[in-house]
Protein backbone atom coordinates (compact mmCIF):
# COMPACT_ATOMS: atom_id res chain seq x y z
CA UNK A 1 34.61 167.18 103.97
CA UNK A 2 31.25 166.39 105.71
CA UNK A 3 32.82 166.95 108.67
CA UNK A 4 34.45 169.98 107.82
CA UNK A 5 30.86 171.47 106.27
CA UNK A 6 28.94 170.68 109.60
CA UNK A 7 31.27 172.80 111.71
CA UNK A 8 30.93 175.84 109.37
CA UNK A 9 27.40 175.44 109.29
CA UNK A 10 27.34 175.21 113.19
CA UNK A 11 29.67 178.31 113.40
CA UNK A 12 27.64 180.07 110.82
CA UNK A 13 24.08 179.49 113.45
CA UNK A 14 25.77 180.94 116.85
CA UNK A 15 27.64 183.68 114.67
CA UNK A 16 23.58 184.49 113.55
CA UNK A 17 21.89 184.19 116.73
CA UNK A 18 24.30 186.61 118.50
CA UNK A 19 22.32 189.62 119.75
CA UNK A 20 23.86 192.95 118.42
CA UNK A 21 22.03 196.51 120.04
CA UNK A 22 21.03 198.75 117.66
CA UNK A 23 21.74 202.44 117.12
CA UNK A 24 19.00 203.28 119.19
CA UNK A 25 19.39 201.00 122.57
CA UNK A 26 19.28 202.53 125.39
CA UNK A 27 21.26 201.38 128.39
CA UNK A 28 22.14 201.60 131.97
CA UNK A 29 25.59 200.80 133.57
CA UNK A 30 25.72 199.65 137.03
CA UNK A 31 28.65 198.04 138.07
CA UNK A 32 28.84 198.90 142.35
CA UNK A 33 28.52 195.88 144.46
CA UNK A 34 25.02 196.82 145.78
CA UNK A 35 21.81 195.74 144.53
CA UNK A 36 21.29 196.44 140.91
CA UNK A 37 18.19 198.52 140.33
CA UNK A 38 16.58 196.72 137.50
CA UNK A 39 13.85 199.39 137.59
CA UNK A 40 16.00 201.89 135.09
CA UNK A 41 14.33 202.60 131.96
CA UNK A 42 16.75 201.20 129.73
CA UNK A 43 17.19 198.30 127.12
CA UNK A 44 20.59 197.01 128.11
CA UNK A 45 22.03 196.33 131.54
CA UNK A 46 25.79 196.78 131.85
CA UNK A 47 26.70 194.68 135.29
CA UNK A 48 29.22 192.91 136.85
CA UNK A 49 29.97 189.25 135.63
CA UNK A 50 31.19 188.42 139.28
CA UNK A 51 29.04 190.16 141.14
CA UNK A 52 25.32 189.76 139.42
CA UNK A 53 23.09 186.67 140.15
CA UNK A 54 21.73 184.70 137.73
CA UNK A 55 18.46 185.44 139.21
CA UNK A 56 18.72 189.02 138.58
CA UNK A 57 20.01 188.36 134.96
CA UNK A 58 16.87 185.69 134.30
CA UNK A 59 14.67 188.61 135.73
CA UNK A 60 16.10 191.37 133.53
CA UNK A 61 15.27 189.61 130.67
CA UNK A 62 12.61 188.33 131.58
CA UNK A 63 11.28 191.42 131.50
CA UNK A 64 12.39 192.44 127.67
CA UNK A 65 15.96 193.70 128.65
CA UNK A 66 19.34 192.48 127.72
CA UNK A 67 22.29 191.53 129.98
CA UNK A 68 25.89 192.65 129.06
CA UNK A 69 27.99 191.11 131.83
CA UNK A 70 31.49 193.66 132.46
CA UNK A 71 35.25 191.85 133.60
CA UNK A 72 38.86 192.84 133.03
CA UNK A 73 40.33 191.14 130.36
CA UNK A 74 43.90 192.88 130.64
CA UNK A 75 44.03 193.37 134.21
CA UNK A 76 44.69 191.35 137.37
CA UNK A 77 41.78 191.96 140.49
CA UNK A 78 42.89 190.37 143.54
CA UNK A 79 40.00 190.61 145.19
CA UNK A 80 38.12 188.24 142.30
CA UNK A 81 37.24 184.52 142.63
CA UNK A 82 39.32 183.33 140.56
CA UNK A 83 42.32 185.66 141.11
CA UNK A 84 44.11 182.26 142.31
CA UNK A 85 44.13 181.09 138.58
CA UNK A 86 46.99 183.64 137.73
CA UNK A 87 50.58 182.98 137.39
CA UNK A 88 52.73 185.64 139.36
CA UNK A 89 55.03 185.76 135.95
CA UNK A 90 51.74 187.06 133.93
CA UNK A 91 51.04 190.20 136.50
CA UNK A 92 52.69 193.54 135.95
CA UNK A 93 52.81 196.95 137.05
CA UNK A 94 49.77 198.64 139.11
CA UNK A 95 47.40 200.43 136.90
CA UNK A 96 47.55 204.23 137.76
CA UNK A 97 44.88 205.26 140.28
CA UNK A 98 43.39 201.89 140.34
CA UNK A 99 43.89 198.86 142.65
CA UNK A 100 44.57 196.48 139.46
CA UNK A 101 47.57 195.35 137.88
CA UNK A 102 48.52 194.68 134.28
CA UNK A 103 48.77 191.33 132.79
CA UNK A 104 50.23 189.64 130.24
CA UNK A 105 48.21 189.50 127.20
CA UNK A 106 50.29 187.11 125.49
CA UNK A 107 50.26 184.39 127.62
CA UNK A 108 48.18 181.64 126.87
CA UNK A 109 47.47 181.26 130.27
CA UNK A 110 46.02 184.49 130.70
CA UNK A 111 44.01 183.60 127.33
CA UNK A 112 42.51 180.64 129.54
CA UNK A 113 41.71 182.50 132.08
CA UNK A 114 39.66 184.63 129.84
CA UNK A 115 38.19 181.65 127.97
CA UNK A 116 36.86 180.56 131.35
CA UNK A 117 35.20 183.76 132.22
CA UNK A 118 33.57 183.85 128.72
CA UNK A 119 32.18 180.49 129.40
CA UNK A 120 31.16 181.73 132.98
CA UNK A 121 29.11 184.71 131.23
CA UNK A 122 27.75 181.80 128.75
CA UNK A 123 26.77 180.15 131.24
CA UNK A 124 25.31 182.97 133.78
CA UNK A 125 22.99 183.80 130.66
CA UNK A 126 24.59 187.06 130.29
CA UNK A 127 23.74 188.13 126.04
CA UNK A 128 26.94 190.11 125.84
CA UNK A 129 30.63 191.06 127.55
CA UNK A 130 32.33 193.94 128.31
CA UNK A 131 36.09 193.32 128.46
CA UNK A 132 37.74 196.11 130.32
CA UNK A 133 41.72 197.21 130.02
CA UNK A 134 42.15 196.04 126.69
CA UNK A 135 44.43 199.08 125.72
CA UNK A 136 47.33 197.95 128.35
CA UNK A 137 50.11 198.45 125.74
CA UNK A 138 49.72 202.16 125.90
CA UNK A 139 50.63 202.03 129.64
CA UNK A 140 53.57 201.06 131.77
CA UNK A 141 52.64 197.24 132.02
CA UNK A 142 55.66 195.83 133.01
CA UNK A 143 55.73 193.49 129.85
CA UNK A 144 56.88 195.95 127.06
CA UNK A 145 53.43 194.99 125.19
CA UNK A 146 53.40 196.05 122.07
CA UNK A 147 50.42 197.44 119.50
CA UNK A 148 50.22 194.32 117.82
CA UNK A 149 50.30 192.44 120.83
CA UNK A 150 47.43 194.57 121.64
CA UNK A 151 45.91 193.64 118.90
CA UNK A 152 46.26 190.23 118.33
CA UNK A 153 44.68 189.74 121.48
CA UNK A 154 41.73 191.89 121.03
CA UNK A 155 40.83 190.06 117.80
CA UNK A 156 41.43 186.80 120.02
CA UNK A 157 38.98 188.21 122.73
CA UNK A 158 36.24 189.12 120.55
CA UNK A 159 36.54 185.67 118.68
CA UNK A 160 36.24 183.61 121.66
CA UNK A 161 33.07 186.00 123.07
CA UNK A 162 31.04 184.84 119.76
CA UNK A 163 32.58 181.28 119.99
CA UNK A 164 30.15 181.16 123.39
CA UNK A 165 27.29 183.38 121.72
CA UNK A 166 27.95 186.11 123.34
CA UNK A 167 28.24 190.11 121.74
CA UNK A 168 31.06 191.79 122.86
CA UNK A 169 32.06 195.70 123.03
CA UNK A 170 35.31 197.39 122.11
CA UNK A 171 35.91 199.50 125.34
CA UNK A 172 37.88 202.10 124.54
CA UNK A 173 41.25 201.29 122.88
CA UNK A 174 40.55 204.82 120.33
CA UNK A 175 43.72 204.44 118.54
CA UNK A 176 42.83 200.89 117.35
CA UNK A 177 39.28 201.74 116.21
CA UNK A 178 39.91 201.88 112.91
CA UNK A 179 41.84 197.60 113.17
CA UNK A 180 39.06 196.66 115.23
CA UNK A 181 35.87 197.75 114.49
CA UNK A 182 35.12 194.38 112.14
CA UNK A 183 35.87 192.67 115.23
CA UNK A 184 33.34 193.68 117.50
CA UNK A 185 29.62 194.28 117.83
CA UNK A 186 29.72 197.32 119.47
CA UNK A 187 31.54 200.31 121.37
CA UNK A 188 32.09 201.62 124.72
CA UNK A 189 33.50 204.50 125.32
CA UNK A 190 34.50 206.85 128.60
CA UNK A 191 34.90 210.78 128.67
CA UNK A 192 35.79 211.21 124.71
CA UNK A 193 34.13 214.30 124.74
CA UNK A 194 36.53 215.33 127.35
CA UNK A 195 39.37 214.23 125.91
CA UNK A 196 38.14 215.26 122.28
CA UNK A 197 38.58 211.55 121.07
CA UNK A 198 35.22 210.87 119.79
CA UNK A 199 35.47 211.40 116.42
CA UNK A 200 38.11 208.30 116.46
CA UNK A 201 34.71 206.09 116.45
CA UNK A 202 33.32 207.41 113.08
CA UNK A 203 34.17 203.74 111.58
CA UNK A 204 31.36 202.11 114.17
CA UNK A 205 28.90 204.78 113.29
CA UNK A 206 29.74 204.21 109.66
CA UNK A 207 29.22 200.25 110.13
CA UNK A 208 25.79 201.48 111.87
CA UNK A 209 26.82 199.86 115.39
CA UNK A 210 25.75 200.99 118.66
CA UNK A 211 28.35 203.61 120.35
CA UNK A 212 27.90 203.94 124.11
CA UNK A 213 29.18 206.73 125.77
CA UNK A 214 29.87 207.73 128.97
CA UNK A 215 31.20 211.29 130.99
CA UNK A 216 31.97 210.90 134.48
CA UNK A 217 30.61 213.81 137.64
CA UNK A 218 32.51 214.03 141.12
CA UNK A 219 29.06 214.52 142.47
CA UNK A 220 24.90 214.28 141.38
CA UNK A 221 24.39 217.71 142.27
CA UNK A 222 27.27 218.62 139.15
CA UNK A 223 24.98 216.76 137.07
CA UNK A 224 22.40 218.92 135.19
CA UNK A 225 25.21 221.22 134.25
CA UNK A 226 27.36 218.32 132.88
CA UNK A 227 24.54 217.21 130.83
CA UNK A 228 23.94 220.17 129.31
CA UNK A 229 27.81 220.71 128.51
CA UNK A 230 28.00 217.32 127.53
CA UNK A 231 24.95 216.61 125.12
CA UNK A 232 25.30 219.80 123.25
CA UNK A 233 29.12 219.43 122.52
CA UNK A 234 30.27 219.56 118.73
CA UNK A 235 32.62 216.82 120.25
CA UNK A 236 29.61 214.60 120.45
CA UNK A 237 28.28 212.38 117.50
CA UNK A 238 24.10 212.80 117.93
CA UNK A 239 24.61 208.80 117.59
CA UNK A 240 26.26 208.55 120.58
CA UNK A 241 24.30 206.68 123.60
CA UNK A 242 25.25 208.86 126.26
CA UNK A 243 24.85 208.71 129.41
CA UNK A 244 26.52 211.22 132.79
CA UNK A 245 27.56 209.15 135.62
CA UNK A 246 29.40 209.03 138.61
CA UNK A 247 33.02 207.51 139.23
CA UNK A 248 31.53 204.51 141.33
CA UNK A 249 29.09 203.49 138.28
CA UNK A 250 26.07 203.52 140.94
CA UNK A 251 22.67 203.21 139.86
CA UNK A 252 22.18 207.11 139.32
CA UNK A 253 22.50 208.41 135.98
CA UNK A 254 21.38 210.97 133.33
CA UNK A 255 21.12 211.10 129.76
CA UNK A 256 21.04 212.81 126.81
């Protein structure tokens, strides 16, 4: 019983000291291999787990900000350092338009995988994650996933990111908003306004968590007119975090 009290009380402190951005955080996402410009007037920095030093993480906070660290959590990158780690039975079909391919969620090797980069953003210092391609079950994956294999694993993911103190995003995945939204600390979201989906995240604004938002530009010089288009939309919640960017998530952004 003692035992048993201890752990709940020792779940109950990391549960508490996990860092959740408010409505009004601003934030900059910058996930190109160059040099991350931590000169952006922003709150949160959105970078690459793999690719970000711990130097640059220690210095971003350092300086007030906080560090959300970005992998794929439903996707295999070959060109990662621990791509070796991956069964060939637990890769799918190639994700359309990217070179990626799908993996199986259900695997408990995947899940390990996962675990591992968790700990590596735990250990990096990172204060959140941003698990990408968790909505593979509404594309052709190869593995017949299902919604509640979707799911299950979500809920897994976002269990395991506070299990290492870390906050952790819902990244799209609209049609489970409504399952999932207990889950996780906060939202990100790309081109809803263009595909008139974002009034599918009314249960995060209800539950007063951060939603950030993103529409993509072919090129900067686009860029004024897409803000305008984009930041006076009826498709856009005012509590959106927006921000216009371009495909290659550079350091170059706008916002609303």
């Amino acid at each position: 019983m003692l035992i048993a009290l201890l752990m709940l009380v020792c779940s109950s402190s990391v549960y508490a000291a996990i860092w959740r951005p408010s409505v009004t955080t601003t934030f900059q996402w910058q996930l190109d291999s160059g040099h991350i410009n931590t000169h952006v007037d922003a709150h949160v920095y959105d970078v690459d787990l793999f690719d970000v030093s711990t130097s640059t993480i220690h210095s971003l906070q350092s300086s007030g900000k906080k560090v959300i660290c970005y992998f794929s959590a439903g996707s295999y990158e070959g060109w990662r350092s621990d791509h070796s780690a991956f069964p060939s039975d637990v890769i799918g079909h190639k994700l359309d338009g990217w070179n990626e391919k799908w993996l199986d969620i259900r695997d408990g090797r995947v899940k390990s995988i996962m675990s591992a980069r968790l700990k590596k953003a735990q250990d990096k210092g990172c204060d959140g994650v941003e698990p990408d391609n968790v909505d593979g079950y509404t594309n052709d994956n190869g593995f017949h996933l299902t919604a509640h294999d979707q799911l299950t694993f979500n809920k897994w993911l976002a269990t395991e990111a506070h299990n290492h103190g870390l906050s952790v995003g819902l990244k799209n995945d609209v049609d489970q908003i409504q399952e999932l939204q207990s889950h996780f600390d906060w939202a990100l979201n790309e081109e809803c306004v263009n595909y008139n989906e974002c009034k599918k995240y009314q249960p995060f604004i209800d539950a007063h968590k951060a939603v950030f938002h993103v529409e993509y530009v072919d090129s900067h010089s686009s860029g004024s007119s897409k803000k305008s288009s984009v930041c006076h939309s009826s498709r856009r919640p005012q509590q959106f975090i927006t921000l216009i960017k371009d495909w290659d998530l550079t350091d170059w952004r706008l916002t609303c």
